[in-house]
Protein backbone atom coordinates (compact mmCIF):
# COMPACT_ATOMS: atom_id res chain seq x y z
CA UNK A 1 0.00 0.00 0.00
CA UNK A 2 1.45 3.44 -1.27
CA UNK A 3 1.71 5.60 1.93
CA UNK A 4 -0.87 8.67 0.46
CA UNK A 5 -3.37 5.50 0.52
CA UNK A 6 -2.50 4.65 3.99
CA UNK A 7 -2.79 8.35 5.37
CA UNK A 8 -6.65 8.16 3.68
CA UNK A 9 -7.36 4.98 5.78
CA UNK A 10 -5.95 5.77 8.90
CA UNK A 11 -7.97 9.02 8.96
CA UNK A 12 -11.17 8.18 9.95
CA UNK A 13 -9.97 6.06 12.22
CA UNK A 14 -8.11 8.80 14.33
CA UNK A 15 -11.19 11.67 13.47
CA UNK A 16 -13.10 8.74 15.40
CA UNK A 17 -10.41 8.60 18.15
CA UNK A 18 -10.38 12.67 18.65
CA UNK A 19 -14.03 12.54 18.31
CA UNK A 20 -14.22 10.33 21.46
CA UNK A 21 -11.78 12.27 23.09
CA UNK A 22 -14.30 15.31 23.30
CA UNK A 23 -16.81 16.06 26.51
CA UNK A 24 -19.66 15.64 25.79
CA UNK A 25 -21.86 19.04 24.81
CA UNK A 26 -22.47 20.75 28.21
CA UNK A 27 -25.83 21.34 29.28
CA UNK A 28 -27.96 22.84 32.49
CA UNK A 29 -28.48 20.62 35.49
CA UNK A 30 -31.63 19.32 36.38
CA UNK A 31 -33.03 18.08 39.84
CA UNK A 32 -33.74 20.18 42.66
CA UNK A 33 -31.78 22.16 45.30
CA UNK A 34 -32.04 24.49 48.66
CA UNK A 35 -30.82 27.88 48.98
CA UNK A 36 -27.84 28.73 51.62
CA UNK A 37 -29.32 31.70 52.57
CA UNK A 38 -29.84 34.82 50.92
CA UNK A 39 -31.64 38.40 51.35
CA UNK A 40 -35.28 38.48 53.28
CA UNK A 41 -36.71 39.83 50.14
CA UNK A 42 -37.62 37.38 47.74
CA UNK A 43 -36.80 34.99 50.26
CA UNK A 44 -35.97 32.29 47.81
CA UNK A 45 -36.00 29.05 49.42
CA UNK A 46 -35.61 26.34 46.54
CA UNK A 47 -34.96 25.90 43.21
CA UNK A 48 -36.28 22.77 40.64
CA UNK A 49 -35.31 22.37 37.12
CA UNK A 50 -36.91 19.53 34.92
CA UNK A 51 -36.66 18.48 31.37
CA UNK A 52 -38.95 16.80 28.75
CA UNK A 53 -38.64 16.24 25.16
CA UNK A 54 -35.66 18.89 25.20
CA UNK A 55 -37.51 21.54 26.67
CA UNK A 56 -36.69 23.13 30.19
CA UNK A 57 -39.16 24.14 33.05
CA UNK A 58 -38.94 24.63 36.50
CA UNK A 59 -39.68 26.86 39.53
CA UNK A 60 -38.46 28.78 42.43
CA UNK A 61 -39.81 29.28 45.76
CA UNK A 62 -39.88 31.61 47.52
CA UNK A 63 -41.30 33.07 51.13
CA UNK A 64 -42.45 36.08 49.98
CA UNK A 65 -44.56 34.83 46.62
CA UNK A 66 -45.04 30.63 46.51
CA UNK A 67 -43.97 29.26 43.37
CA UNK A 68 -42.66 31.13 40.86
CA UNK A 69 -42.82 29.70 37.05
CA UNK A 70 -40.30 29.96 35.11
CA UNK A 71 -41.02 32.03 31.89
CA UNK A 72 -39.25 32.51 29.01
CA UNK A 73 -36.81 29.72 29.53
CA UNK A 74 -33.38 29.68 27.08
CA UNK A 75 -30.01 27.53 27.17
CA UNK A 76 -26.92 29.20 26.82
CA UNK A 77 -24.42 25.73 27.06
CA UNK A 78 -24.36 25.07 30.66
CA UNK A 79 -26.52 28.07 31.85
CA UNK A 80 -30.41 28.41 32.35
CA UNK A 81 -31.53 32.03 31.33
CA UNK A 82 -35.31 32.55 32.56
CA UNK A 83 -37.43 35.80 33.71
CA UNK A 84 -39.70 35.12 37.12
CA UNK A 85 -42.98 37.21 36.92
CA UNK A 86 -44.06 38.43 40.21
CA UNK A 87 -47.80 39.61 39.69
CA UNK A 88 -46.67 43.18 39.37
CA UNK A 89 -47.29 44.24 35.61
CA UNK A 90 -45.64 47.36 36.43
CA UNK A 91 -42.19 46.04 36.59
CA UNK A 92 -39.93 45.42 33.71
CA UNK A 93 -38.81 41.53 34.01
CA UNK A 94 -35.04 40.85 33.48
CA UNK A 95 -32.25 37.75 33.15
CA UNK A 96 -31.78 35.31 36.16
CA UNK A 97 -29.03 33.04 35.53
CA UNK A 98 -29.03 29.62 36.84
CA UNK A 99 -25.55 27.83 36.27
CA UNK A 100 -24.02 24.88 38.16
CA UNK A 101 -24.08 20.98 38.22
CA UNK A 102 -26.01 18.45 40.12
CA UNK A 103 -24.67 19.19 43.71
CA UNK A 104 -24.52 22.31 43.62
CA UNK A 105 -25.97 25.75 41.79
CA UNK A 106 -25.94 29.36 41.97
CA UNK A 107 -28.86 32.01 40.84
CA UNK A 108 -28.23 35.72 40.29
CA UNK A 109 -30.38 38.10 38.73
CA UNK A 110 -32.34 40.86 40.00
CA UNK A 111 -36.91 40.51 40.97
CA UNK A 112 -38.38 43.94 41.11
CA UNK A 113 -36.22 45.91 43.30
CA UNK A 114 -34.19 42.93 44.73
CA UNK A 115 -30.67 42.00 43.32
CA UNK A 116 -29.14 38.41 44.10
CA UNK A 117 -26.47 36.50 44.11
CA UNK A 118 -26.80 32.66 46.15
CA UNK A 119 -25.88 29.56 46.14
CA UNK A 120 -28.28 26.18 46.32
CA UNK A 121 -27.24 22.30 47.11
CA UNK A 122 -28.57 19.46 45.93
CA UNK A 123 -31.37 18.13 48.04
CA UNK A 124 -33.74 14.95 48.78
CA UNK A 125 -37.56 14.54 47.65
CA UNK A 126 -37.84 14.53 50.79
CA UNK A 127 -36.04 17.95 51.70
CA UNK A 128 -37.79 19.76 48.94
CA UNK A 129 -41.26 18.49 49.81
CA UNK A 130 -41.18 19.68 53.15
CA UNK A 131 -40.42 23.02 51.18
CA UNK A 132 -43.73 23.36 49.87
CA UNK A 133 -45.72 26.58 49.69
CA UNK A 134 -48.83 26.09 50.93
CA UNK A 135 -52.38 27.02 48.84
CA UNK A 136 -55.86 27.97 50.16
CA UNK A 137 -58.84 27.69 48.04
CA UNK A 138 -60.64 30.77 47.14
CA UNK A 139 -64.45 31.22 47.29
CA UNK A 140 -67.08 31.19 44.53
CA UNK A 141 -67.79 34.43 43.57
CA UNK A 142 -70.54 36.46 45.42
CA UNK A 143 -71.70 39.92 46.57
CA UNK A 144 -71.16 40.79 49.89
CA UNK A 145 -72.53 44.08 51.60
CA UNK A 146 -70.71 45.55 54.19
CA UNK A 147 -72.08 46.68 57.76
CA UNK A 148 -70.44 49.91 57.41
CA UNK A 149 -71.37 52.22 54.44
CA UNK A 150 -69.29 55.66 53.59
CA UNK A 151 -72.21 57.94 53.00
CA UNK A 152 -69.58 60.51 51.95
CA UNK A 153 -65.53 60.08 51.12
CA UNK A 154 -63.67 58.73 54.55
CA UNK A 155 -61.81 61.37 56.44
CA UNK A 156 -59.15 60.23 58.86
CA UNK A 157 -55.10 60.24 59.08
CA UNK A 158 -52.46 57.31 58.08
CA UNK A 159 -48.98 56.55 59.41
CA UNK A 160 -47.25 55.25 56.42
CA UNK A 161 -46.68 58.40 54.17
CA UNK A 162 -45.03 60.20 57.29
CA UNK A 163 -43.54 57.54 59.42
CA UNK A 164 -43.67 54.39 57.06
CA UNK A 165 -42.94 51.75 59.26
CA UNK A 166 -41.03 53.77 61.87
CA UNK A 167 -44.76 53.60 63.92
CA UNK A 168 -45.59 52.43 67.46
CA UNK A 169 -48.34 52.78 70.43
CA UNK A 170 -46.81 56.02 71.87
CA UNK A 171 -46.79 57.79 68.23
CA UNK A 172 -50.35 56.74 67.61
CA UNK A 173 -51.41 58.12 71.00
CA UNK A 174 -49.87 61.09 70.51
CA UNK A 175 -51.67 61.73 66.84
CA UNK A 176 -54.99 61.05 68.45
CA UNK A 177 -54.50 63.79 71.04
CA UNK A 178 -53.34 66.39 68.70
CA UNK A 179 -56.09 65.10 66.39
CA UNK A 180 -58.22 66.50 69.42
CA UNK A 181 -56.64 69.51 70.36
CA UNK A 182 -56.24 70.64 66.50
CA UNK A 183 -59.45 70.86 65.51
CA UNK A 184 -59.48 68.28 63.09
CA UNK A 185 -61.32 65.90 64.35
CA UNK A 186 -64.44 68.41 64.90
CA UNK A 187 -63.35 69.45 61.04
CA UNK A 188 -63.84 65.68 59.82
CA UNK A 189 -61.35 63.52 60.23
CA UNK A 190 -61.72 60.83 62.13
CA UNK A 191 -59.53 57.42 61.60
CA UNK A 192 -56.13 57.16 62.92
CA UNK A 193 -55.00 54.38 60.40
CA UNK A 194 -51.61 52.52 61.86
CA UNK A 195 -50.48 51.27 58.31
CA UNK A 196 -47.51 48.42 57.75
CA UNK A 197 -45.05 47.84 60.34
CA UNK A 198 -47.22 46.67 63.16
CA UNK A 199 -47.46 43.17 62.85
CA UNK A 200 -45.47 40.46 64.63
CA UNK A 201 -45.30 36.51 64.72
CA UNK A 202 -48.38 34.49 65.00
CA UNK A 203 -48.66 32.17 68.31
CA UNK A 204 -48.98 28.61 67.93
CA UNK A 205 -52.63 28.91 67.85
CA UNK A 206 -51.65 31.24 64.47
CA UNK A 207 -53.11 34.23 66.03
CA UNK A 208 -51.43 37.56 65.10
CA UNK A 209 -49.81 39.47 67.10
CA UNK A 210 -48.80 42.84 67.42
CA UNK A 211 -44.41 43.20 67.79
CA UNK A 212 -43.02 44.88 70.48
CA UNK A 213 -43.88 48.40 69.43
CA UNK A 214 -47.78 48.04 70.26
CA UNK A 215 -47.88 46.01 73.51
CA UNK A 216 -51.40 46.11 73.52
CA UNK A 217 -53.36 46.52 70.60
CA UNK A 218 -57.04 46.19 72.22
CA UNK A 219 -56.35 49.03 75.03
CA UNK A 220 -54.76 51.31 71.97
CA UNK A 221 -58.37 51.12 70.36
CA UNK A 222 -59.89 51.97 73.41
CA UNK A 223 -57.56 55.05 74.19
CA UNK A 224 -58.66 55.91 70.47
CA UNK A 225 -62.32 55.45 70.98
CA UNK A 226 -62.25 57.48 74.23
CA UNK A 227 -60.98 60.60 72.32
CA UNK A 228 -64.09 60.55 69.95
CA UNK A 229 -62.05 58.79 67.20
CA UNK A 230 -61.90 55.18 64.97
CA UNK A 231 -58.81 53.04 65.24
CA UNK A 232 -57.86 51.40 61.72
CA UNK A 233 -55.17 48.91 60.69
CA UNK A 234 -53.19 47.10 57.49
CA UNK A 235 -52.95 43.86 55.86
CA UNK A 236 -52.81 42.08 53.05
CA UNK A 237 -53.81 38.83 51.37
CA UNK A 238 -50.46 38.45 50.32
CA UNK A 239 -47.98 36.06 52.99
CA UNK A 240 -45.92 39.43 53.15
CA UNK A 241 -46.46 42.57 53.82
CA UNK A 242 -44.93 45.22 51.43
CA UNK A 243 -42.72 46.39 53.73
CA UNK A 244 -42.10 42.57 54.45
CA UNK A 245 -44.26 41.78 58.07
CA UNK A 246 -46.55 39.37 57.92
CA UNK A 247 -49.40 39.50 55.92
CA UNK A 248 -53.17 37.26 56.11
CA UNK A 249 -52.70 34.68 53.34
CA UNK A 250 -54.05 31.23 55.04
CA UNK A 251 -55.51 33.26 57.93
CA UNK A 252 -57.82 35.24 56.61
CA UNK A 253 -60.81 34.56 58.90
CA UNK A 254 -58.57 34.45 62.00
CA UNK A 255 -56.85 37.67 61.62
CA UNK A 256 -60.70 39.22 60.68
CA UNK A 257 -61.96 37.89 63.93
CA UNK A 258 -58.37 39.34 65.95
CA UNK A 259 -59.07 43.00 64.48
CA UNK A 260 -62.58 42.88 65.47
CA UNK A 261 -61.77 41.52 69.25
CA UNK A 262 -59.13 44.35 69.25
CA UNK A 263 -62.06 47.07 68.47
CA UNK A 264 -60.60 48.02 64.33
CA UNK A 265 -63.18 50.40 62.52
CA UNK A 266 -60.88 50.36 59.51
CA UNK A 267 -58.85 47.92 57.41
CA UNK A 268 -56.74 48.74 54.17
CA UNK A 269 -56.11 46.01 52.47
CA UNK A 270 -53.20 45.82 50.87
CA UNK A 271 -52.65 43.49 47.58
CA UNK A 272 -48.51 43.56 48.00
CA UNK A 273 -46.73 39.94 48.11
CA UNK A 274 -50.62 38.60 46.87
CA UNK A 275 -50.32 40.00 43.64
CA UNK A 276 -48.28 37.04 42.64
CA UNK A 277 -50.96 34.79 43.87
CA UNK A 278 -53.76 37.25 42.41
CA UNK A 279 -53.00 38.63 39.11
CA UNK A 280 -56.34 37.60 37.18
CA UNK A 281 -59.76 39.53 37.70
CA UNK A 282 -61.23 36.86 39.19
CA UNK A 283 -58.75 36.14 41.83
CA UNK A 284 -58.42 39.42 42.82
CA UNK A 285 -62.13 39.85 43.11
CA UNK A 286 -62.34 36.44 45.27
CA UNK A 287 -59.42 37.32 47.65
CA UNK A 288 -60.91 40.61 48.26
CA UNK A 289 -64.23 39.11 49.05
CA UNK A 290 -63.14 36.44 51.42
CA UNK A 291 -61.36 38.91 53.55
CA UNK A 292 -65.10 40.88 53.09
CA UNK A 293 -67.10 38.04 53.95
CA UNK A 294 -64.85 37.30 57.01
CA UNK A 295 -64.93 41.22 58.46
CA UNK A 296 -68.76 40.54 58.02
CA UNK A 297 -68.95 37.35 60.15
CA UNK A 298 -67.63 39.16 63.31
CA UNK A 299 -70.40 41.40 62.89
CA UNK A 300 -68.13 44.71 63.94
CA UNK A 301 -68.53 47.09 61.14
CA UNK A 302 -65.49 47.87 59.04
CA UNK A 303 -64.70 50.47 56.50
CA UNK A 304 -63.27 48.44 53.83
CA UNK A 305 -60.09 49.79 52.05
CA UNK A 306 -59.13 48.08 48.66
CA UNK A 307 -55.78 48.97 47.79
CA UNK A 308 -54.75 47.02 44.93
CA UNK A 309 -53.40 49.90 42.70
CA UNK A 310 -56.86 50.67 40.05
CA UNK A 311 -56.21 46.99 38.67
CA UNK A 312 -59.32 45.59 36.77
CA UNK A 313 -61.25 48.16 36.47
CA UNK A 314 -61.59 47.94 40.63
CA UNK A 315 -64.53 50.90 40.35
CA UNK A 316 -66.81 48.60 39.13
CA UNK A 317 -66.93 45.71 41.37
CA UNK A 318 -65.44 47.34 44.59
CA UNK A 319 -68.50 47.79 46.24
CA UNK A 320 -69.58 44.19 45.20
CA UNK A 321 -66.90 42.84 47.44
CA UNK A 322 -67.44 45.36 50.67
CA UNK A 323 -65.43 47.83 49.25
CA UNK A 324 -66.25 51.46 50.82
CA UNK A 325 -63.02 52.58 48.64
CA UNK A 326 -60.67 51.36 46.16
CA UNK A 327 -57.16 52.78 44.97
CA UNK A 328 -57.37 54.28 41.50
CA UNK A 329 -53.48 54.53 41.43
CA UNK A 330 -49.91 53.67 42.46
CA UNK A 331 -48.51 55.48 45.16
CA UNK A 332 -48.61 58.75 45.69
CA UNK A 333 -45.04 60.87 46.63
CA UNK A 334 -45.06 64.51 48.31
CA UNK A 335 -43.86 65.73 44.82
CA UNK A 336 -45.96 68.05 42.65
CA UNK A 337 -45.24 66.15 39.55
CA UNK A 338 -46.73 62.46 41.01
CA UNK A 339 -49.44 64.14 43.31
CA UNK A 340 -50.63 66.10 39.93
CA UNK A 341 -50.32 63.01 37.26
CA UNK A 342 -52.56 61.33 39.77
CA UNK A 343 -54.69 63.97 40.22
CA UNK A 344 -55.13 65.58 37.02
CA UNK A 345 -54.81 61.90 35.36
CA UNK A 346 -55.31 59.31 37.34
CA UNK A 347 -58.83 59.64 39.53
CA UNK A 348 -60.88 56.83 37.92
CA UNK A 349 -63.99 56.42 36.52
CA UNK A 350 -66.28 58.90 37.61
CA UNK A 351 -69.57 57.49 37.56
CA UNK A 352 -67.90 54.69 39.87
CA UNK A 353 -68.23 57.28 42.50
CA UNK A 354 -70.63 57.74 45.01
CA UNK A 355 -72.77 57.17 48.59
CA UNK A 356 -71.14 54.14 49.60
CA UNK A 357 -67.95 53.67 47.66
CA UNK A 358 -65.34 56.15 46.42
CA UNK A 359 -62.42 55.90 44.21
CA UNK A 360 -59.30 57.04 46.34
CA UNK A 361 -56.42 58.66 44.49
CA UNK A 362 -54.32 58.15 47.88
CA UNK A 363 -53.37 59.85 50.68
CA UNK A 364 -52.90 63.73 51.46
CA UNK A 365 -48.93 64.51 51.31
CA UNK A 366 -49.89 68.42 52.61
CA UNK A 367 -47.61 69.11 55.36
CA UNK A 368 -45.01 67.03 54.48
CA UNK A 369 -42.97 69.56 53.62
CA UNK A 370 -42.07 68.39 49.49
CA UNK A 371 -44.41 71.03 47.76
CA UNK A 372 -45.05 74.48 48.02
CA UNK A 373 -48.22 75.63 49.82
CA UNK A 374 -49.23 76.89 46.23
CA UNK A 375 -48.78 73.16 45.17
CA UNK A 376 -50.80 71.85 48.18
CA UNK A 377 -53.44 74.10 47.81
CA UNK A 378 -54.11 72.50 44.52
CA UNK A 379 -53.64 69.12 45.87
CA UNK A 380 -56.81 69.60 48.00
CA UNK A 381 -58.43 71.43 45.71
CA UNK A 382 -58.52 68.47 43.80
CA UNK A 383 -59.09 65.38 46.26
CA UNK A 384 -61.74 67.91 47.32
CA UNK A 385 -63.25 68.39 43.47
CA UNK A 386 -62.49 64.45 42.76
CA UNK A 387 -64.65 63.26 46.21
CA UNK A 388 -62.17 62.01 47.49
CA UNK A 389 -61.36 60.44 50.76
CA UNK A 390 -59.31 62.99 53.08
CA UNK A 391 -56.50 61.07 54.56
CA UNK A 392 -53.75 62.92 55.92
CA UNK A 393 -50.31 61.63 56.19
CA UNK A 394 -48.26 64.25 57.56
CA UNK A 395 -47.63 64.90 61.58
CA UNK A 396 -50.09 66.46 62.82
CA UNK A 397 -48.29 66.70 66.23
CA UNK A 398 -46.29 69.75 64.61
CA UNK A 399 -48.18 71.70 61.85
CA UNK A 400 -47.57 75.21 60.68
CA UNK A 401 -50.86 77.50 60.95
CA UNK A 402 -50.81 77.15 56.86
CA UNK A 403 -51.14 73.82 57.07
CA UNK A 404 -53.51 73.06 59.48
CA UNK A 405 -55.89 76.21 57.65
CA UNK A 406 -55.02 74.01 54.42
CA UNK A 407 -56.48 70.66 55.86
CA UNK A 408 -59.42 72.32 57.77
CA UNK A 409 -60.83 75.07 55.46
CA UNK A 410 -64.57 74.22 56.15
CA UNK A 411 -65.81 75.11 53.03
CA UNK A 412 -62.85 73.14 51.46
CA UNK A 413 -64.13 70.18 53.45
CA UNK A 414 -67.62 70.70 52.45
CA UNK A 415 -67.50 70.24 48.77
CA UNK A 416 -65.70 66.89 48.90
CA UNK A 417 -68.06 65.89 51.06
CA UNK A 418 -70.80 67.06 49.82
CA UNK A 419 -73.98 64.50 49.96
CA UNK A 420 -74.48 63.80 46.13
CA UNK A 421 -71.28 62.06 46.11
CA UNK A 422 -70.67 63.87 42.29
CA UNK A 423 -66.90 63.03 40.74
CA UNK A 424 -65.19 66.71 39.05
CA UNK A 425 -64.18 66.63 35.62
CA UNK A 426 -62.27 69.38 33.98
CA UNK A 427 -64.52 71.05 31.53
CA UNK A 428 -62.05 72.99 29.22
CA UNK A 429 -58.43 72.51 29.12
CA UNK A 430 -56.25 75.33 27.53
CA UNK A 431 -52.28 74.20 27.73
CA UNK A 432 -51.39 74.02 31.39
CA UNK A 433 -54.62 75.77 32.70
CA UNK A 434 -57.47 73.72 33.27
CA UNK A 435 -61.28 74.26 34.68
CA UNK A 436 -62.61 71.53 36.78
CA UNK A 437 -66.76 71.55 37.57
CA UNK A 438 -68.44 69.46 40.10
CA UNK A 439 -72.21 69.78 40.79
CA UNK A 440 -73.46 70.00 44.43
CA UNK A 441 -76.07 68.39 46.12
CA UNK A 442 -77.75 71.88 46.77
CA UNK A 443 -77.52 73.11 43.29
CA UNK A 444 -74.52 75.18 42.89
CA UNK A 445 -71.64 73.99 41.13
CA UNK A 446 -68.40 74.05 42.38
CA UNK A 447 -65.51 75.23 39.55
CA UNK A 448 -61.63 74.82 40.39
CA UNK A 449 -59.30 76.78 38.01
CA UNK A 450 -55.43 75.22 37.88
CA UNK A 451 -52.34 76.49 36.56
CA UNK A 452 -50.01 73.30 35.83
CA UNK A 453 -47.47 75.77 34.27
CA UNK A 454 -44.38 76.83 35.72
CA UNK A 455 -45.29 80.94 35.48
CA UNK A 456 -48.17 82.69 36.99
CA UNK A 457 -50.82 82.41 34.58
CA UNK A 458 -54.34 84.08 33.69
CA UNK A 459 -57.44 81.71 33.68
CA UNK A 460 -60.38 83.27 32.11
CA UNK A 461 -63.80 81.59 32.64
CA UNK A 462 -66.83 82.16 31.00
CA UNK A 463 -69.92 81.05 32.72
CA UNK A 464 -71.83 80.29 29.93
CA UNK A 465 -69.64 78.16 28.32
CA UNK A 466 -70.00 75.96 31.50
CA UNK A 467 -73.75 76.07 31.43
CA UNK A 468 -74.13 78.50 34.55
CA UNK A 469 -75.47 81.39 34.98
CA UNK A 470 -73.92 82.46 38.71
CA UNK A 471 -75.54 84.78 41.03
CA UNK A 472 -73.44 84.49 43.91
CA UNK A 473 -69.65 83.33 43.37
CA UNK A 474 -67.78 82.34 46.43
CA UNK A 475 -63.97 82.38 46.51
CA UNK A 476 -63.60 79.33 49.13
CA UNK A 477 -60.14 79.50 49.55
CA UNK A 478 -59.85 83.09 50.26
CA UNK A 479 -63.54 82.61 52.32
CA UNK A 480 -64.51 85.71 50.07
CA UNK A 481 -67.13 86.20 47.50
CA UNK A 482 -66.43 87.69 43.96
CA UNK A 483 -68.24 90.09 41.85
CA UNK A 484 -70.10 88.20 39.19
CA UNK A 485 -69.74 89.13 35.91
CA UNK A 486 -70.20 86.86 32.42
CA UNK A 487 -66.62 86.22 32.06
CA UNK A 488 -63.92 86.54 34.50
CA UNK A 489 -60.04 86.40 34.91
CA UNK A 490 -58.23 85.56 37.77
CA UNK A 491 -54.48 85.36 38.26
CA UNK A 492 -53.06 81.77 39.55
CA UNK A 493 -49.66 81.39 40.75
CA UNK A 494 -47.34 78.70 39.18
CA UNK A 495 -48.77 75.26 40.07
CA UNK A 496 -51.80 77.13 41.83
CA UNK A 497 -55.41 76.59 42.42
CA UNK A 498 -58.55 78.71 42.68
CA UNK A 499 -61.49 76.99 44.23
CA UNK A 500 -65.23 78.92 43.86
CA UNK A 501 -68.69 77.82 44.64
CA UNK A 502 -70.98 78.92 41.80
CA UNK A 503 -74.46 79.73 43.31
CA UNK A 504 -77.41 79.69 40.16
């Protein structure tokens, strides 16, 4: 044999050899493993990756939100690329990396605000099983009607926008008395909400209890209740909190029948850590009603608080499940831009509005100290023109005269609460000034005129383009009545607000 036609059969023979010589195509691990450790927030607490017909799933648990699916699962060799969705549409989803081998695996990426870096062994069925997230059946869907009705928008105070979770007995105490000796409790407002941070550990009954910063949460209602004023309180059907205490998912109807033995008049409920359970309309619907029905088997009337952000079109089914109000927004911030994109934008549908259940553009940020009182005399000019509930969150312990005139300007008061429940709409928008109408139970008509520029700006109204014909025009702000003539101009400052009652 010449030795070119050696070389040709000895080739295949050693591209077989080299061929063998290889390892073999790397690929993710399957199987299932524990997390060492790791930040409180998601809480992750295991990890399981399976594959079928070439095609990878899995999930990861975690304290905070159950089982999370995997979505939008890719290989990249050795390395599973995947998004986790957490219920909250609002948040952009981005790359978590899974990459290891059998014993051993690490997961970084980032959910919602979270970033995260930890690593997870290999663990028995056994191991993983008794990491299971529990589930609780909802209810089948039905009406409930609550045992406390809002006649007119809720009027109170709320610790979260001034203290967040920074809140205990003493504080609370404290806001009730100066809710006293203020004047605003004879101007209105009424609930002293304690939002998130309260909670503590259940017992081993699984009863709630308060942490160390409310000793006793039953003689707290009562020092309320003595001083002519409604204790109210936070949860949510989520297992968390959103500021991470614990929330009411599996003990809903025990944690109803603990607020009503402690004396609550008041619960916001809070959709947080649920939303990952409760992202459809009919879960959302059912998990607010089964906190509903059990408030309405104590038999203590409640106002009922739906804070779940203006998802599904709340409006129209919120009183259907209890609700006495329902978020129409996101949070609110004491900054003009935010408070006025909610205001001007974001007050819901205004025939959802009404004796009995109101839409509720958020708290009140005036006092806070963020705006200008130009800029908060617009923001209660239009909670005021939207019906909306009136629920401070500054500290009313130490308010400036301004303030305190801003929050309990009577004649302010009296047109969001006045008795036909009506929602403001603007009537004529011209660049950054706008004219807002609301009819009044009595027959006048209430008119706000807004700058949203940044100069002082001219706002001219003409009566009869708004279908009135005024005999008496009240400058409520100012407690002053105007001249009427057919068409007016007033001068509003930069971010200002005029507020008149228009008497036919």
């Amino acid at each position: 044999m010449s030795r070119k036609s050696a070389l040709r059969t000895l080739l295949p023979v050693v591209a077989l050899l080299g061929m063998a010589a290889l390892p073999a195509h790397a690929a993710p691990p399957t199987g299932g493993w524990i997390f060492d450790g790791g930040p409180d927030f998601p809480g992750f607490t295991r990890v399981q990756v399976h594959k079928d017909h070439g095609t990878y799933s899995g999930t990861v648990t975690s304290h905070w939100y159950g089982d999370l699916k995997m979505d939008d699962v890719r290989v990249d060799g050795d390395t599973l690329v995947f998004h986790l969705f957490n219920g909250n549409p609002r948040v952009t989803e981005t790359d978590i990396v899974l990459k290891g081998d059998a014993k051993a695996v690490h997961m970084t990426g980032k959910l919602w605000y979270a970033d995260f870096d930890i690593p997870a062994h290999a663990a028995t069925k056994t191991a993983l099983k008794a990491l299971d997230f529990p589930t609780h059946p909802l209810p089948p869907r039905r009406v409930v009607k609550p045992l406390a009705r809002a006649e007119t928008p809720p009027m109170g105070w709320n610790s979260w926008n001034k203290f967040a979770t920074d809140i205990d007995d003493k504080t609370v105490r404290e806001i009730a008395d100066a809710m006293v000796t203020s004047g605003l409790r004879d101007a209105g407002y009424v609930y002293i909400n304690i939002d998130d941070g309260w909670q503590g550990a259940r017992d081993t009954s699984g009863v709630l209890q308060p942490n160390a910063k409310f000793p006793d949460m039953k003689a707290l209602a009562d020092y309320v209740h003595a001083k002519g004023l409604k204790l109210g309180i936070y949860s949510s059907p989520g297992p968390k909190s959103c500021a991470g205490y614990e929330g009411s998912y599996g003990h809903i109807e025990q944690d109803a029948r603990t607020f009503a033995a402690w004396g609550i008049d008041y619960l916001k409920y809070d959709l947080c850590s649920g939303e990952a359970f409760y992202h459809t309309p009919e879960s959302v619907y059912a998990v607010y009603q089964q906190m509903a029905e059990a408030i309405a088997a104590t038999r203590r009337p409640m106002i009922f608080s739906l804070c779940e952000y203006g998802r599904f079109d709340v409006g129209s089914w919120g009183r259907d499940v209890g609700g006495s109000l329902w978020r129409t927004t996101g949070d609110i911030e004491d900054k003009y831009e935010t408070m006025a994109k909610i205001g001007f934008e974001k007050n819901g549908v205004p025939n959802h509005t009404g004796p009995g259940g109101w839409n509720d553009p958020d708290m009140l940020e005036v006092g806070n100290g963020g705006m200008s009182t130009d800029e908060y005399r617009t923001h209660m000019s239009l909670w005021a023109m939207m019906a909306a509930p009136l629920i401070l969150g500054n500290d009313v312990r130490h308010m400036t005269p301004e303030t305190l005139a801003l929050l309990t300007n009577p004649e302010v008061i009296a047109i969001d609460q006045d008795a036909a429940g009506a929602q403001g709409l603007p009537a004529k928008k011209d660049g950054t000034r706008e004219i807002w109408t609301k009819h009044l139970r009595d027959g006048s008509t209430a008119v706000g005129l807004f700058n949203r520029g940044e100069d002082v700006a001219n706002v001219t109204v003409t009566w009869a383009d708004l279908g009135l014909k005024p005999a008496k025009v009240r400058d409520v702000w100012a407690k002053s009545d105007l001249t009427p003539a057919a068409t007016q101009t007033v001068t509003i400052p930069r971010h200002g607000a005029m507020l008149l009652r228009v008497t036919p």
